[in-house]
N, C-alpha and C. Protein backbone atom coordinates (compact mmCIF):
# COMPACT_ATOMS: atom_id res chain seq x y z
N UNK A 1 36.72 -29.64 23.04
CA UNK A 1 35.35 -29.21 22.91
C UNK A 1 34.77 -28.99 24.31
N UNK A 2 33.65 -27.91 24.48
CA UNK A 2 33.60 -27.63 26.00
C UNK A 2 32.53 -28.27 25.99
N UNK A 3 31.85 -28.47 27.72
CA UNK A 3 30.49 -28.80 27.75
C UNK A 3 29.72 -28.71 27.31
N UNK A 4 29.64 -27.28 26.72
CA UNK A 4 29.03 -26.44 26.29
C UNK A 4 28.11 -26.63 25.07
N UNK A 5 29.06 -26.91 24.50
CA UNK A 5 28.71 -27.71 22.81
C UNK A 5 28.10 -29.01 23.00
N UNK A 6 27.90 -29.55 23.55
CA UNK A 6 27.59 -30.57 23.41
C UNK A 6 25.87 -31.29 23.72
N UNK A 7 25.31 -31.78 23.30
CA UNK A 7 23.77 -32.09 23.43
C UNK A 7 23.78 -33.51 23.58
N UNK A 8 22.33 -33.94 24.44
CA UNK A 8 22.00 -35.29 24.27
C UNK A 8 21.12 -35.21 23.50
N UNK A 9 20.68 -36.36 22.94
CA UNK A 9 19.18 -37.01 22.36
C UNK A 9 18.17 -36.96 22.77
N UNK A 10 17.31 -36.44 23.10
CA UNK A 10 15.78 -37.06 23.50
C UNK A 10 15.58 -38.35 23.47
N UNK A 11 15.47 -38.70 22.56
CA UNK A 11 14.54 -40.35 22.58
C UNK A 11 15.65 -41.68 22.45
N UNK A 12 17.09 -41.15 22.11
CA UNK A 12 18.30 -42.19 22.44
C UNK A 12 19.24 -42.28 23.44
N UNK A 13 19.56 -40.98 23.35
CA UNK A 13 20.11 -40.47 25.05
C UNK A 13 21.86 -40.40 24.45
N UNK A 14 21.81 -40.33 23.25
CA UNK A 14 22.97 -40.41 22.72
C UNK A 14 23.76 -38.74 22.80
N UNK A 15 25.00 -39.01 23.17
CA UNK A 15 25.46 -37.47 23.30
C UNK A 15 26.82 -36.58 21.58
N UNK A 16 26.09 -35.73 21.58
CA UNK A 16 26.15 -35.19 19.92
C UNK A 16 26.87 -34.23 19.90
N UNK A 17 27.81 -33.51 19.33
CA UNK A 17 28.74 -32.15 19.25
C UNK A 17 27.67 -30.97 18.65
N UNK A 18 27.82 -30.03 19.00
CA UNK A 18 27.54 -28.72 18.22
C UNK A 18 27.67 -29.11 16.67
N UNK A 19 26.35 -28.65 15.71
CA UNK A 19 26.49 -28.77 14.88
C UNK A 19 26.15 -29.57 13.68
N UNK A 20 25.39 -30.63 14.87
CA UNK A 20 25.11 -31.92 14.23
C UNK A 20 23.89 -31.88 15.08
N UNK A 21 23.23 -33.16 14.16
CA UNK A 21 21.74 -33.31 14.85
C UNK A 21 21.06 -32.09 14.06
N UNK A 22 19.76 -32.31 15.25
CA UNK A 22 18.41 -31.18 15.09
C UNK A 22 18.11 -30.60 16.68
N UNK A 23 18.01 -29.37 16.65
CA UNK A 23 17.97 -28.74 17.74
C UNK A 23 16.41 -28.07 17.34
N UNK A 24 15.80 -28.00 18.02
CA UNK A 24 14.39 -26.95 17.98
C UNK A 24 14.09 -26.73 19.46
N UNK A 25 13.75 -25.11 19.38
CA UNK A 25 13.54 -24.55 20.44
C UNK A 25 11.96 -24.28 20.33
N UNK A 26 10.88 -24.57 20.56
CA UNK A 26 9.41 -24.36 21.07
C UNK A 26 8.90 -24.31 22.08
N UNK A 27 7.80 -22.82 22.42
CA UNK A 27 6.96 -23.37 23.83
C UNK A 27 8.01 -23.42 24.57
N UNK A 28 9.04 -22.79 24.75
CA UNK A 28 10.18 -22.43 25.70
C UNK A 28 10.95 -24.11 26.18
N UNK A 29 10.68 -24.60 25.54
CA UNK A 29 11.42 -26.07 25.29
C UNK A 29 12.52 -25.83 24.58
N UNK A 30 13.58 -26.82 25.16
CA UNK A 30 15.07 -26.86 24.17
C UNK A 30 14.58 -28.79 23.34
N UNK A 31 13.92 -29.27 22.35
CA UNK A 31 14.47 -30.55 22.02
C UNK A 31 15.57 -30.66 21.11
N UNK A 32 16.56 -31.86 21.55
CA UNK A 32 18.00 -32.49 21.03
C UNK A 32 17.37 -33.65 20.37
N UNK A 33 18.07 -34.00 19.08
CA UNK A 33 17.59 -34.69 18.53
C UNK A 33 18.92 -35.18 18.00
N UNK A 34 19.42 -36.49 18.17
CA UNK A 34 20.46 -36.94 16.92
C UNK A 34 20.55 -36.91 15.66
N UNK A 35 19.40 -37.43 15.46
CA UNK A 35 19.38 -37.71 13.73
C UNK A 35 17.66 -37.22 13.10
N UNK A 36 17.87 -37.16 12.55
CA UNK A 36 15.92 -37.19 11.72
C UNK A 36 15.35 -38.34 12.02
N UNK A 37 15.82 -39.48 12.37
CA UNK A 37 15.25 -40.57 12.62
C UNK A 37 14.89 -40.59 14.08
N UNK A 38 15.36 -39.97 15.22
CA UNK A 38 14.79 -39.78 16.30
C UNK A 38 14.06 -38.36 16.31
N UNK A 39 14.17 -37.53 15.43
CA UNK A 39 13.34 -36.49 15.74
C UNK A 39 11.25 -37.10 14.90
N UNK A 40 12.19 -37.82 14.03
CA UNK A 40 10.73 -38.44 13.37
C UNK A 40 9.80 -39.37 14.26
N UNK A 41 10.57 -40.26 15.46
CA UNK A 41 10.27 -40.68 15.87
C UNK A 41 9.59 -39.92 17.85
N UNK A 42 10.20 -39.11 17.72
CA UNK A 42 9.42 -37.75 18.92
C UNK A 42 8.19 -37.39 18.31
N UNK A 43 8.64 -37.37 16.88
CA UNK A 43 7.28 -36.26 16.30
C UNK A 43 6.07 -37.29 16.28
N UNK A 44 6.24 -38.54 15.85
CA UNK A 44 5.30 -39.45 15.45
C UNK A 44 4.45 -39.67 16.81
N UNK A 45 5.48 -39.89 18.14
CA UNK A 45 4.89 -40.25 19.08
C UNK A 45 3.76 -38.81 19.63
N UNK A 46 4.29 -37.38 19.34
CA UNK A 46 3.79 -36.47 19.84
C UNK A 46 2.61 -35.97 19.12
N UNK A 47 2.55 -36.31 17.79
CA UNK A 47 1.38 -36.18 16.75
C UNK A 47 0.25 -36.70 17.75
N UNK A 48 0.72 -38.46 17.84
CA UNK A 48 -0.33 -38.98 17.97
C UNK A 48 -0.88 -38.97 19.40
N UNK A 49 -0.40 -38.38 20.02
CA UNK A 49 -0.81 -38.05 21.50
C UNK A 49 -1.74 -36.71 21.61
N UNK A 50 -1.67 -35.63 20.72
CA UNK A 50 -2.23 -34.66 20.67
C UNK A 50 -3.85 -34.60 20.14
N UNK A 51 -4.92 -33.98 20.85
CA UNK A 51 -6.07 -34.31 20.32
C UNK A 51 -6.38 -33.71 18.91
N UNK A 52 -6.78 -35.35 18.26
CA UNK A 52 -6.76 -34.71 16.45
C UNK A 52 -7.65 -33.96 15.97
N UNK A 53 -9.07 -33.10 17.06
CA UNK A 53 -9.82 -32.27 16.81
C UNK A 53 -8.92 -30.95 16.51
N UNK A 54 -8.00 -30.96 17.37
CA UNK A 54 -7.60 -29.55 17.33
C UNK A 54 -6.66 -29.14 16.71
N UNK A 55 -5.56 -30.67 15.77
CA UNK A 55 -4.79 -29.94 15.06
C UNK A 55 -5.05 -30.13 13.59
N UNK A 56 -6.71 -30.84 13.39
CA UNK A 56 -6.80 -31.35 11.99
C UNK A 56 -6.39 -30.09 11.22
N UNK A 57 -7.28 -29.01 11.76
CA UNK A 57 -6.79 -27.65 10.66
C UNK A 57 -5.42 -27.38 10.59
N UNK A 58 -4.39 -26.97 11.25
CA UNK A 58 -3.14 -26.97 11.09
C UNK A 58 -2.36 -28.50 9.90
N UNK A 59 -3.22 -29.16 10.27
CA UNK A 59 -2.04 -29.87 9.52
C UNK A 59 -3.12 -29.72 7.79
N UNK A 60 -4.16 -29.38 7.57
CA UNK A 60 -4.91 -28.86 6.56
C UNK A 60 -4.38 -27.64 6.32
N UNK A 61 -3.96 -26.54 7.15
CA UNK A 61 -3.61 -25.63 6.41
C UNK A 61 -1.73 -25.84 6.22
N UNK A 62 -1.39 -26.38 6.69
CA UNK A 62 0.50 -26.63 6.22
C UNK A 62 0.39 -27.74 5.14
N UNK A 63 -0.39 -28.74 4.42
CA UNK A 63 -1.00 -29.58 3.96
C UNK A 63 -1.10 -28.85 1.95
N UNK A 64 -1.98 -27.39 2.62
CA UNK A 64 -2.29 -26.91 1.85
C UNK A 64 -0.94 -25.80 1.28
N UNK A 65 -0.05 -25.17 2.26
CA UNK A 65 1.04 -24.71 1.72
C UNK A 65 1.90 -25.36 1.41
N UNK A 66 2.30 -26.76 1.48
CA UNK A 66 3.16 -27.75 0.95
C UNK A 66 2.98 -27.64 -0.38
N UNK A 67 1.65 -28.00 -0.93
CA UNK A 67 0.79 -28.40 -1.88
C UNK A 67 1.23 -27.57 -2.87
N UNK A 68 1.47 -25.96 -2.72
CA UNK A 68 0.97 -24.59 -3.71
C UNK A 68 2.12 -24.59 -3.64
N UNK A 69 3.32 -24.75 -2.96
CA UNK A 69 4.72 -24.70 -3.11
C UNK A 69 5.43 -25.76 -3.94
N UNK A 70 5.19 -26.99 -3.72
CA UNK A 70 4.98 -28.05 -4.86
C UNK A 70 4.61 -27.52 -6.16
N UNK A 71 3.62 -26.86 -6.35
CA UNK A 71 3.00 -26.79 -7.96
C UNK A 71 3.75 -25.51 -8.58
N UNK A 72 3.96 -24.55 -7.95
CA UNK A 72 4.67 -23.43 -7.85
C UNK A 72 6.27 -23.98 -8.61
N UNK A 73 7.06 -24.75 -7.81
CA UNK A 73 8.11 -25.40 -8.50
C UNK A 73 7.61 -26.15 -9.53
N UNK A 74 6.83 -26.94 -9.59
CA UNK A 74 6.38 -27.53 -11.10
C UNK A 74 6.22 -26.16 -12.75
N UNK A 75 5.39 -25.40 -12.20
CA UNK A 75 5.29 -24.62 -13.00
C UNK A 75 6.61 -23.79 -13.58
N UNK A 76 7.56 -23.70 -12.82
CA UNK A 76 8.93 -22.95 -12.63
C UNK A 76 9.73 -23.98 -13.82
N UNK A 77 10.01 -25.28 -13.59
CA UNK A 77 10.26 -26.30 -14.40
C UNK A 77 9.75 -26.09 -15.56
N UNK A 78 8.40 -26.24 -15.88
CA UNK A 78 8.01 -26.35 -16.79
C UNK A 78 8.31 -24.92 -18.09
N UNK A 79 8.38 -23.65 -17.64
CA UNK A 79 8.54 -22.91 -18.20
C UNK A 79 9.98 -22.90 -18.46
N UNK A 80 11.14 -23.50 -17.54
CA UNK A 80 12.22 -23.05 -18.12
C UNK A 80 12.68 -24.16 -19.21
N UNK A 81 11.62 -25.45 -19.68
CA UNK A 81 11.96 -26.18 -20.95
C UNK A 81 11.16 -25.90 -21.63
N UNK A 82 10.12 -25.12 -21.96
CA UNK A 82 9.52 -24.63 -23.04
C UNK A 82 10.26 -23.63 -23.58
C-alpha cells in the first residue's frame, strides 16, 4: 500500500488505509476521521464552538428537511400495506 492511501485521524491520530473511515473535504479543508465516533466527536466539539446566533437557522432549516424526509418514508410504508 503506498503513502498515498493512507490517512491519519484528526482527533486520535490513528493512521487508516484508503477506504475506511470518513474523509470530508470543506472550506478547502481535507478532515480524516477514523470512525463516526471521532468524527462525532470533531463535530460536537465544532458545533459548540461556533456562534449559535448564526447557525440556529441552518440547523432549523436541515432540522426541517430531515423531518419531511422522515414523513415522506412513513407515508411510502404506509401505502404499500394498505
Amino acid at each position: 500500500m503506498s503513502v498515498e492511501s493512507k490517512h491519519k485521524c484528526l482527533t486520535c491520530g490513528r493512521v487508516f488505509p484508503e477506504g475506511q473511515g470518513i474523509i470530508i473535504k470543506i472550506a478547502g479543508e481535507t478532515l480524516e476521521f477514523h470512525s463516526s465516533k471521532c468524527f462525532a466527536k470533531f463535530a460536537r466539539d465544532l458545533l459548540s464552538r461556533l456562534p449559535q446566533d448564526e447557525i440556529k437557522g441552518y440547523i432549523k432549516k436541515i432540522r426541517e428537511e430531515y423531518e419531511e424526509i422522515i414523513e415522506q418514508k412513513r407515508k411510502l410504508k404506509s401505502k404499500k400495506i394498505a
